[in-house]
Protein backbone atom coordinates (compact mmCIF):
# COMPACT_ATOMS: atom_id res chain seq x y z
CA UNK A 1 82.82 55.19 126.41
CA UNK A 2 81.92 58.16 125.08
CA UNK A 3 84.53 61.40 124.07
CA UNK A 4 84.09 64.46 123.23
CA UNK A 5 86.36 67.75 122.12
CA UNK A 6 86.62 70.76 124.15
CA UNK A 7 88.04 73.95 122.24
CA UNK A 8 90.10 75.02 124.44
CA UNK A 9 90.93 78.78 125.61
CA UNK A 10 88.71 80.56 127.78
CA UNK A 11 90.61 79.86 130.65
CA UNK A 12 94.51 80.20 130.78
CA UNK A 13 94.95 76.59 129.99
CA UNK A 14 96.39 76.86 126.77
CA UNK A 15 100.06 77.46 126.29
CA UNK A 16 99.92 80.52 124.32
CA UNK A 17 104.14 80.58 124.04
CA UNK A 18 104.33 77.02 122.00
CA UNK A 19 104.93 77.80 118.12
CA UNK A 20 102.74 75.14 117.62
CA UNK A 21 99.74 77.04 118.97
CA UNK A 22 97.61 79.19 116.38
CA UNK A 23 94.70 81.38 115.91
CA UNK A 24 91.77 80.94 118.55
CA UNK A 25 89.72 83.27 116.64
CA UNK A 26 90.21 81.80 112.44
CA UNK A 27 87.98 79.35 111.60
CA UNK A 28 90.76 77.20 110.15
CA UNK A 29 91.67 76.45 113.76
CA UNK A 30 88.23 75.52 114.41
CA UNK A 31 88.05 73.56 111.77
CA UNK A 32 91.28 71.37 112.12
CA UNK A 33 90.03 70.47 115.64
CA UNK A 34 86.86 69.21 114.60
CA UNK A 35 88.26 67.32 111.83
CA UNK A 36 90.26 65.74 114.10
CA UNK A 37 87.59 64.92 116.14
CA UNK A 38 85.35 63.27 113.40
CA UNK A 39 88.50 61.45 112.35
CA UNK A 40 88.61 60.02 116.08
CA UNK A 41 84.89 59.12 116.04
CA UNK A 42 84.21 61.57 119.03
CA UNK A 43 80.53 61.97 119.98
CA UNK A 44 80.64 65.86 119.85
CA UNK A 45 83.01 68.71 119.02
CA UNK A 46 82.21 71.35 122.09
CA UNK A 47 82.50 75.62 122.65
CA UNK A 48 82.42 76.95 125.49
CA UNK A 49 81.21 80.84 126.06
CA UNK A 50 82.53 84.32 127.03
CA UNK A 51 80.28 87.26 127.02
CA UNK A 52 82.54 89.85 128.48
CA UNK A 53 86.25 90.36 128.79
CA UNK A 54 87.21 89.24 131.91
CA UNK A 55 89.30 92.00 133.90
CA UNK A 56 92.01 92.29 136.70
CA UNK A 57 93.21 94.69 138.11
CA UNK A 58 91.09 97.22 136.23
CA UNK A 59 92.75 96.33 132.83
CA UNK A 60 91.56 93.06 130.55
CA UNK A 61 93.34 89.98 131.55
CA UNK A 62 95.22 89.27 128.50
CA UNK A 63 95.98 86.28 129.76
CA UNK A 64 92.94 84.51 129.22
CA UNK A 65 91.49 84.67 125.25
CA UNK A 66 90.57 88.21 124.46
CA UNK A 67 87.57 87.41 122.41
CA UNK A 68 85.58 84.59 121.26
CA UNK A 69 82.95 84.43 118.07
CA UNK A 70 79.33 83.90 118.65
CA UNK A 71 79.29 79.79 118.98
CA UNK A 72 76.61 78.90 117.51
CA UNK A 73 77.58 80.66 114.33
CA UNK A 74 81.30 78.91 114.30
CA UNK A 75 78.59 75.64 114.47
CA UNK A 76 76.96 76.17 111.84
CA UNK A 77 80.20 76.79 109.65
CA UNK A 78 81.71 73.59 111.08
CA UNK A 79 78.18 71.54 110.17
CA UNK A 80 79.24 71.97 106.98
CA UNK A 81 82.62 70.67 106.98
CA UNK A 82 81.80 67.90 109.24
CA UNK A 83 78.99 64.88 108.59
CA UNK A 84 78.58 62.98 111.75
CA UNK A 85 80.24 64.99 115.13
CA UNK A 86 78.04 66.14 117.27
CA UNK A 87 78.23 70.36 117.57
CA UNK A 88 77.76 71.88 121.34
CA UNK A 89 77.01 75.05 121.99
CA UNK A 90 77.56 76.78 125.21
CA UNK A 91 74.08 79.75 125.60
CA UNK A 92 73.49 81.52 128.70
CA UNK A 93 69.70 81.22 129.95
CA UNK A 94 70.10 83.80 132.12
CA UNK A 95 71.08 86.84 128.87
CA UNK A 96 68.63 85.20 126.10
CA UNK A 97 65.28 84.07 125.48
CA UNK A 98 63.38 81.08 124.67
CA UNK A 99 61.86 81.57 121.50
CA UNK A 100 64.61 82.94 119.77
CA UNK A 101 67.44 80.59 121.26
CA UNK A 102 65.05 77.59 120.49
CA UNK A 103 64.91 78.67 116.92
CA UNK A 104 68.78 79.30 116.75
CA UNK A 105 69.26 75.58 117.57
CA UNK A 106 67.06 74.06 115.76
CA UNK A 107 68.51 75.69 112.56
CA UNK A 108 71.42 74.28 113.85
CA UNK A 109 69.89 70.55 114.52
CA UNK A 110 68.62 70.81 110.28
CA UNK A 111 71.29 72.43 108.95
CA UNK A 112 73.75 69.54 110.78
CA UNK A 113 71.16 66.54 109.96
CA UNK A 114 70.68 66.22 113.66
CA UNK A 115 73.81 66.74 115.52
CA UNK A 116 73.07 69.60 117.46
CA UNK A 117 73.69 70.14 121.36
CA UNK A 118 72.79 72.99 123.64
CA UNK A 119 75.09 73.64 127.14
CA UNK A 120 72.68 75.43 129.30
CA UNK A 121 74.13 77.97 131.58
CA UNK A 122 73.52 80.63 133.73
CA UNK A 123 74.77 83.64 135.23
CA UNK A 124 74.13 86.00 138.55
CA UNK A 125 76.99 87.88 137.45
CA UNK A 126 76.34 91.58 137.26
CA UNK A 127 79.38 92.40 135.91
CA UNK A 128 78.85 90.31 132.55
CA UNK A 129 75.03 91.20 133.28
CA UNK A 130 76.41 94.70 132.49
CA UNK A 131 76.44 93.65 128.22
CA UNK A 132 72.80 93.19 128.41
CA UNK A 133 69.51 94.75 129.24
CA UNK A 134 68.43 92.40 132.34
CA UNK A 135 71.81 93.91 134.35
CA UNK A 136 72.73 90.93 136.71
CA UNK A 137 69.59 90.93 138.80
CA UNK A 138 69.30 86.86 138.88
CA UNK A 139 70.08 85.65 142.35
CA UNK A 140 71.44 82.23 142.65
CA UNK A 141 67.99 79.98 143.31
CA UNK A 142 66.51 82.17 140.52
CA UNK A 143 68.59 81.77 137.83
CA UNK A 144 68.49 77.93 138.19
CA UNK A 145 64.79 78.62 138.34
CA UNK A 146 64.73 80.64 134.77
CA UNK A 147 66.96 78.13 133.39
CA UNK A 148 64.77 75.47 134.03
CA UNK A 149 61.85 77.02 132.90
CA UNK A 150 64.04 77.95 129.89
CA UNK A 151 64.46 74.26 128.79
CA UNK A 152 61.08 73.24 129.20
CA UNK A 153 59.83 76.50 127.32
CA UNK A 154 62.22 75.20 124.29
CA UNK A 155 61.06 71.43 123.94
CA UNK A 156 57.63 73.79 124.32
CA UNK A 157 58.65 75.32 120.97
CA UNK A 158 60.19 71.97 120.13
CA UNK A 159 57.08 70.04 120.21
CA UNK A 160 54.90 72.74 118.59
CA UNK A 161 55.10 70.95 114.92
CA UNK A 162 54.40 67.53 114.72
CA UNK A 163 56.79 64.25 114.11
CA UNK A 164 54.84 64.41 110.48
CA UNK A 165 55.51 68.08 109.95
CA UNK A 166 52.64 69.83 111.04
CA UNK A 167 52.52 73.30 112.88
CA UNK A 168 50.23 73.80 115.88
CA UNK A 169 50.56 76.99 117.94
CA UNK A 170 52.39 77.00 121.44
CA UNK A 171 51.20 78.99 124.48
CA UNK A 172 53.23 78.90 127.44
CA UNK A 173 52.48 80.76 131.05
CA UNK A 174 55.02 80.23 133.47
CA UNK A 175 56.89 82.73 136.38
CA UNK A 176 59.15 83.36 134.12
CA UNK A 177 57.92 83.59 130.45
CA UNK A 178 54.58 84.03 128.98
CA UNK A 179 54.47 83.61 125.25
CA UNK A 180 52.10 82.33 122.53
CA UNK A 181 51.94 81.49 118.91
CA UNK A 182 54.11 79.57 116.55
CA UNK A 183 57.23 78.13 116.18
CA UNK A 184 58.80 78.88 112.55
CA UNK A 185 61.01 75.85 112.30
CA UNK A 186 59.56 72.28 112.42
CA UNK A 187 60.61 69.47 114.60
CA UNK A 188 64.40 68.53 114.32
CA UNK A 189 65.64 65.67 112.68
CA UNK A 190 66.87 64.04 116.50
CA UNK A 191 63.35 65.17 117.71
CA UNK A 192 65.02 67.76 120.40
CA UNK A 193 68.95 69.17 120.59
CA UNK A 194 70.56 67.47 123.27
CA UNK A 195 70.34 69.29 126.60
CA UNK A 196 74.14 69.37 128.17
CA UNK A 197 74.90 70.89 131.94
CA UNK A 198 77.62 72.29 133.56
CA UNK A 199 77.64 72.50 137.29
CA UNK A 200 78.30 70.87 140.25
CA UNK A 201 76.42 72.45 143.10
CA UNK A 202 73.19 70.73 144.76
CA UNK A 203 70.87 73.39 142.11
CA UNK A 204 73.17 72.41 139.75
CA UNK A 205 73.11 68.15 139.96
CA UNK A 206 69.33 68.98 140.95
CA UNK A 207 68.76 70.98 137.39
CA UNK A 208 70.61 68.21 135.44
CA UNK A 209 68.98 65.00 136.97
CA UNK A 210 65.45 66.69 136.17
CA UNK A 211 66.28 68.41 132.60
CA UNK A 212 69.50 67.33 130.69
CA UNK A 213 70.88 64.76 129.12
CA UNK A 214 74.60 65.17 129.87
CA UNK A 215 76.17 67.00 132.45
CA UNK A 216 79.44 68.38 132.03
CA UNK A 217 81.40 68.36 135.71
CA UNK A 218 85.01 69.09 136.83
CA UNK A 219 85.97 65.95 138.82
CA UNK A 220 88.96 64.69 137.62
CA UNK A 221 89.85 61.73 140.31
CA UNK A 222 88.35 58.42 140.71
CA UNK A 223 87.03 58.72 143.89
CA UNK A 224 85.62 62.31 143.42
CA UNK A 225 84.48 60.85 140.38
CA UNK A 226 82.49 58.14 141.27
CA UNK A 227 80.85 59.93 144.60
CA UNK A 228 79.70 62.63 141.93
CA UNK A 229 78.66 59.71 139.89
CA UNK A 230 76.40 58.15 142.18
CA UNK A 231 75.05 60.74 143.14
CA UNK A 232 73.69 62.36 140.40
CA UNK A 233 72.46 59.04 138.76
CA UNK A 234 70.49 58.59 142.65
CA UNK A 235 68.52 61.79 141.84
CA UNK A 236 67.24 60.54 137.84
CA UNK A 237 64.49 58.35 139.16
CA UNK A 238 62.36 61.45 141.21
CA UNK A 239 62.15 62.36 137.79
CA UNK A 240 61.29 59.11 136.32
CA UNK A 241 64.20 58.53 134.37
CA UNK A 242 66.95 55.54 134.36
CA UNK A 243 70.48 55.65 135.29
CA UNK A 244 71.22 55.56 131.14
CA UNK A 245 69.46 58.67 130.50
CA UNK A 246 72.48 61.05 131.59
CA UNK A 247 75.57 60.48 130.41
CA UNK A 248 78.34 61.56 133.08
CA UNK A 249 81.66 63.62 131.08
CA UNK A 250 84.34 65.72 133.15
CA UNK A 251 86.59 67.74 131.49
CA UNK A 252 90.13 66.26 131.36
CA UNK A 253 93.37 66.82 130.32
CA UNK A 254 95.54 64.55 128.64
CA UNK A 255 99.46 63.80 127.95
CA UNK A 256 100.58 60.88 125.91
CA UNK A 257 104.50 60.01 125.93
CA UNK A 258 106.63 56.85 124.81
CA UNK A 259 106.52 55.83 128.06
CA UNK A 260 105.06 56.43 131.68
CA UNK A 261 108.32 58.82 132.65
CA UNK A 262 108.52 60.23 129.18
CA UNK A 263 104.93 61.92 129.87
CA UNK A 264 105.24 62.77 133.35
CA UNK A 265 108.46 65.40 132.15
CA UNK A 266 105.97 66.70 129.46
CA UNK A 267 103.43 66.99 132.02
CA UNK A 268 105.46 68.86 133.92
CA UNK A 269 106.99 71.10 131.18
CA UNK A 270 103.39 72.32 129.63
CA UNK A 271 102.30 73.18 133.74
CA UNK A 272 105.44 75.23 133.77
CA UNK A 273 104.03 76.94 130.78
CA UNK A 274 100.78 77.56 131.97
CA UNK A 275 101.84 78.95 134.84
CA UNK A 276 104.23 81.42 134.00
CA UNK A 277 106.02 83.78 136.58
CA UNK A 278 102.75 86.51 135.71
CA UNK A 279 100.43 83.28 135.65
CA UNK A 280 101.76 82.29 139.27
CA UNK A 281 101.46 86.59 140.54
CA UNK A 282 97.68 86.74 139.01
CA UNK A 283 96.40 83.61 140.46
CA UNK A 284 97.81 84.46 144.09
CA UNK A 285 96.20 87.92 142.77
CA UNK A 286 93.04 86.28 142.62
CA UNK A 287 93.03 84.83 146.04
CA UNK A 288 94.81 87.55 148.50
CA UNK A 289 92.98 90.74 146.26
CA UNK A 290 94.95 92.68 146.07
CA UNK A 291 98.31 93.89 144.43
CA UNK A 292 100.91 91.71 144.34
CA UNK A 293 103.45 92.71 141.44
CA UNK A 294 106.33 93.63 144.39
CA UNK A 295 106.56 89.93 145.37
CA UNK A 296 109.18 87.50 143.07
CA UNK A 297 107.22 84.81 142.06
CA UNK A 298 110.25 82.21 142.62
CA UNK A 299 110.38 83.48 145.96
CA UNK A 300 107.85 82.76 149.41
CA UNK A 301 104.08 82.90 149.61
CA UNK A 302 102.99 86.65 150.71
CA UNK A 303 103.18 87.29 153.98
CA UNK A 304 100.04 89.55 154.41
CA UNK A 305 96.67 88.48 155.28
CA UNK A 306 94.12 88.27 152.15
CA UNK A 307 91.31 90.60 151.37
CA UNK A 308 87.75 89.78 151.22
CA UNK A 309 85.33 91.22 148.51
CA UNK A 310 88.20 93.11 146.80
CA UNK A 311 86.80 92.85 143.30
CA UNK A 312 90.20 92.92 141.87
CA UNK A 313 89.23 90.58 139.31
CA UNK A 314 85.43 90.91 137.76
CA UNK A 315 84.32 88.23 135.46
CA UNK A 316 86.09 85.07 137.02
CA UNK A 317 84.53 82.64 139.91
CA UNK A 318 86.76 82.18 143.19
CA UNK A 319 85.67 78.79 144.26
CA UNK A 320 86.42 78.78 148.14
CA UNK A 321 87.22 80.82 150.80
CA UNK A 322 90.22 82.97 150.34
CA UNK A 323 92.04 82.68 153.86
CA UNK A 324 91.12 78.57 153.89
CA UNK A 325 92.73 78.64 150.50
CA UNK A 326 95.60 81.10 151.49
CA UNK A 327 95.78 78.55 154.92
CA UNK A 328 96.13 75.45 152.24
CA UNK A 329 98.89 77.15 150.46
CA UNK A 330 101.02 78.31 153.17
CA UNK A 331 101.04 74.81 155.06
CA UNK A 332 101.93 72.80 151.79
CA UNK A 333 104.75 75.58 150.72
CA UNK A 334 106.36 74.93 154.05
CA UNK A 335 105.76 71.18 153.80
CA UNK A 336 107.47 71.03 150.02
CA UNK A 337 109.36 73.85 150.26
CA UNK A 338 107.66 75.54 147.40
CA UNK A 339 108.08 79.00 145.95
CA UNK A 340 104.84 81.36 144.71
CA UNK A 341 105.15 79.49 141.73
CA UNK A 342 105.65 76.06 142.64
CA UNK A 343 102.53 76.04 145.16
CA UNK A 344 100.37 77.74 142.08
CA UNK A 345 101.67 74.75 139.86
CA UNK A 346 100.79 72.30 143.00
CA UNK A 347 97.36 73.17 143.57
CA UNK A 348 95.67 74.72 140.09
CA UNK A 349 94.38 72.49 137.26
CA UNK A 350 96.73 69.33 136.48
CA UNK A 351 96.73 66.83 133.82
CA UNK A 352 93.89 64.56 134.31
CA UNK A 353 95.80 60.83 132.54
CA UNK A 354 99.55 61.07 132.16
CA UNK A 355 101.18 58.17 130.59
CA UNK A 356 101.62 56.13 127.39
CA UNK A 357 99.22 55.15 124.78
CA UNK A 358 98.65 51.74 126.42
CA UNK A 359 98.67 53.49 130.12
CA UNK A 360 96.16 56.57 129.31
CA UNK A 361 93.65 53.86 127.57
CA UNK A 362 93.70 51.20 130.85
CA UNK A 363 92.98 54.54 133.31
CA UNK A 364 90.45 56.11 130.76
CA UNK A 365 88.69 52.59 130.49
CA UNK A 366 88.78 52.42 134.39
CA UNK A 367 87.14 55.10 135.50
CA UNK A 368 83.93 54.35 133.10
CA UNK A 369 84.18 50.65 134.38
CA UNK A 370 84.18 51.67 138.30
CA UNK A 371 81.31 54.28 137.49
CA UNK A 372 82.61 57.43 137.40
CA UNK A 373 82.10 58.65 134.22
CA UNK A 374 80.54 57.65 130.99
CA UNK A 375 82.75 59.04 129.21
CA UNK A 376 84.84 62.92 128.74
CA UNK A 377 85.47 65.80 127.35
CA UNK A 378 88.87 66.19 126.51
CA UNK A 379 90.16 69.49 126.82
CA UNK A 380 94.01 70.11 125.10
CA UNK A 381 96.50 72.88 126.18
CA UNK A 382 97.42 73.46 122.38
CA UNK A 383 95.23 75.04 119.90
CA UNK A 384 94.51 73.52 116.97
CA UNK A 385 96.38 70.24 117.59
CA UNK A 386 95.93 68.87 120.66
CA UNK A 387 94.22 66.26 120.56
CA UNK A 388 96.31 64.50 117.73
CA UNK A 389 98.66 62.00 120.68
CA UNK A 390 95.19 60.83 121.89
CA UNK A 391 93.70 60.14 118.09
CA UNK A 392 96.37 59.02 116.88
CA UNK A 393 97.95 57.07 119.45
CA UNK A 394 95.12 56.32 122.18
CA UNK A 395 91.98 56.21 120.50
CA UNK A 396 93.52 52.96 118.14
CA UNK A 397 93.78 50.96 121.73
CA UNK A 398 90.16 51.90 123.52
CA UNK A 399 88.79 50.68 119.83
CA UNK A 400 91.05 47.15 119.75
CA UNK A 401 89.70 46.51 123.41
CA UNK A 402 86.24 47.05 122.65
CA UNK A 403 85.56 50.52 124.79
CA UNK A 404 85.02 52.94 121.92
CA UNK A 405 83.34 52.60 118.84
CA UNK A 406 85.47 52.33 115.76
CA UNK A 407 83.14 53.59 113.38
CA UNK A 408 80.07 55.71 113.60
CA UNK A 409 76.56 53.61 113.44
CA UNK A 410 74.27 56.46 113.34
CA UNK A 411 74.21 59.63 112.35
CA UNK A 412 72.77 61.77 115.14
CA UNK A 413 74.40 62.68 118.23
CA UNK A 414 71.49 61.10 120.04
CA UNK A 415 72.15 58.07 118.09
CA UNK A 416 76.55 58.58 118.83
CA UNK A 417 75.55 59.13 122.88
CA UNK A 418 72.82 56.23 123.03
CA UNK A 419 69.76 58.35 123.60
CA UNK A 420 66.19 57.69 122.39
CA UNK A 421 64.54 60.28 120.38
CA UNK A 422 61.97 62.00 122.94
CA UNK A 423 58.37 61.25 122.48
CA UNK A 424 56.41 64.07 121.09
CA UNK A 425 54.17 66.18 123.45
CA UNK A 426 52.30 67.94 121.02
């Protein structure tokens, strides 16, 4: 099995209101997480990306983080207080370029003694596209397309010095970069950064069977799991590569209690946090677009139609279609007798494994036994602290029964994840 550590944030996961929860922005937060993670033997410590505000209503969602620092600098810090986690960075393909994000990691791959990761993603957002000079131009098909041509460009760059330390110049002519000359930093200590992928659309799975070595995917449940599962390992060999090659990690969510019951009422307590009465009013926000501050959270669903292509909120993905989704809610409000709030806790983001120690390390175990994961990315609702239940209390059980390492054997994230070194293309 293989773990690794979100930072958690972005998204309005965390529970800003515990006094528990600290600084998302000081590096001592930072820090304490990726101790933590070391101390576990996780296989990487991983930051996700923002690279504009995210708004609502025409004002900043202040619900969500309001700011982030550059990640790959944070990295960098970190490699310094850490000696064998794995450091992910999340860089947009679509915003940067190759030479100069190829040479960012690679510092990061020497300064860390091999440990660096990169999580490619890309955007057709014109609203973020607004920060930079390329706008949001990138239609969907296309900015799979750059990215792709991205990746290849860096292991390009990569490959320009020799396993024995020797510089050769690099010319590359593709649709979507033409550059020549060389590369100022010589081959990394793991050979290449790993390549990491978040998506889960057909370009998406597509992308990551052909280019990365892990892909980073939402499904939470066995059965979504394990459909997701074979199917991405069923595209690896049009690409020549075996099933072991991509290692499979959703993001999950975790609550340990004493017991099974014990963890199901803290469950339910840090959902009730998340979604707060202005939680449950901007997420029914999102879907109907448009106002809805006049409506009591506590009280029924909205009783007006929704509103396609509003824009009320600019920097956030709506994954379906809003009067399917509205449809959804109003049936299972009626079915449950649910308020606003109630169907917003029902149907958003849940905790993944819910349970004691001994019942969150059978149903972790399970789901990389029946193939559908290799392992996960565990994302907490507390920041700095959240992952100390599972370290402390789950982490000693997966390493008595054999399905996590209890000590590091290498000291490269390939060598953590499994991976071969890749062979030079000089």
């Amino acid at each position: 099995m293989h773990l690794a550590a979100h930072f958690p944030g972005v998204n309005n996961t965390t529970v800003w209101a515990d006094p528990r929860s600290r600084s998302q922005i000081d590096f001592s937060s930072f820090e304490q997480l990726a101790r933590t993670a070391e101390r576990g033997k996780f296989d990487f410590f991983f930051l996700a990306e923002g690279l504009r505000l995210r708004e609502h209503n025409g004002r900043i969602h202040d619900l969500d983080v309001v700011g982030r620092p550059e990640s790959l600098t944070v990295l960098n810090a970190l490699a310094a207080v850490t000696e064998r986690l794995g450091l992910a960075a999340t860089v947009n393909a679509t915003f940067n370029e190759p030479y100069e994000l190829a040479r960012r990691i690679a510092t990061l791959d020497h300064l860390s003694g091999g440990r660096a990761a990169w999580n490619v993603v890309t955007s057709s957002d014109a609203f973020t596209g607004e920060n930079f000079r390329r706008g949001g131009y990138l239609d969907r098909a296309d900015r799979y397309n750059r990215a792709a041509e991205f990746v290849a460009t860096a292991r390009e760059l990569w490959d320009s010095w020799t396993p024995d330390g020797v510089s050769r110049p690099f010319a590359h002519e593709g649709p979507q970069f033409t550059i020549s000359g060389e590369f100022t930093v010589q081959r990394s200590p793991q050979g290449h950064p790993v390549v990491i992928q978040a998506g889960d659309s057909s370009e998406g799975r597509e992308f990551a069977a052909s280019a990365a070595d892990i892909i980073f995917t939402r499904h939470g449940t066995l059965e979504a799991g394990r459909d997701f599962y074979a199917d991405v390992k069923g595209r690896l060999a049009a690409y020549g590569r075996e099933a072991d090659s991509l290692k499979i990690m959703p993001g999950v969510t975790v609550v340990v209690g004493d017991n099974d019951a014990e963890a199901q009422e803290k469950a339910a307590e840090i959902r009730r946090q998340q979604v707060s009465p202005q939680n449950a009013i901007l997420a029914a926000e999102q879907i109907w677009g448009t106002d809805l501050s006049a409506y009591d959270p506590d009280g029924p669903l909205p009783d007006v139609d929704p509103v396609t292509d509003s824009g009320i909120t600019r920097g956030r993905v709506l994954h379906g279609d809003p009067s399917a989704v509205v449809a959804r809610w109003r049936a299972l409000a009626e079915a449950k007798g649910l308020s606003l709030r109630g169907t917003v806790i029902e149907t958003t983001t849940r905790q993944s494994f819910i349970g004691s120690p001994s019942t969150v390390a059978a149903e972790l175990t399970a789901f990389v036994d029946q193939r559908a994961a290799d392992g996960f990315i565990l994302v907490p609702h507390l920041t700095p602290g959240g992952l100390d239940d599972v370290v402390d209390r789950v982490l000693p059980l997966l390493q008595e029964s054999g399905a996590f390492r209890s000590e590091y054997t290498g000291s490269t994230l390939r060598s953590h994840l499994g991976l071969p070194e890749p062979v030079w293309k000089g």
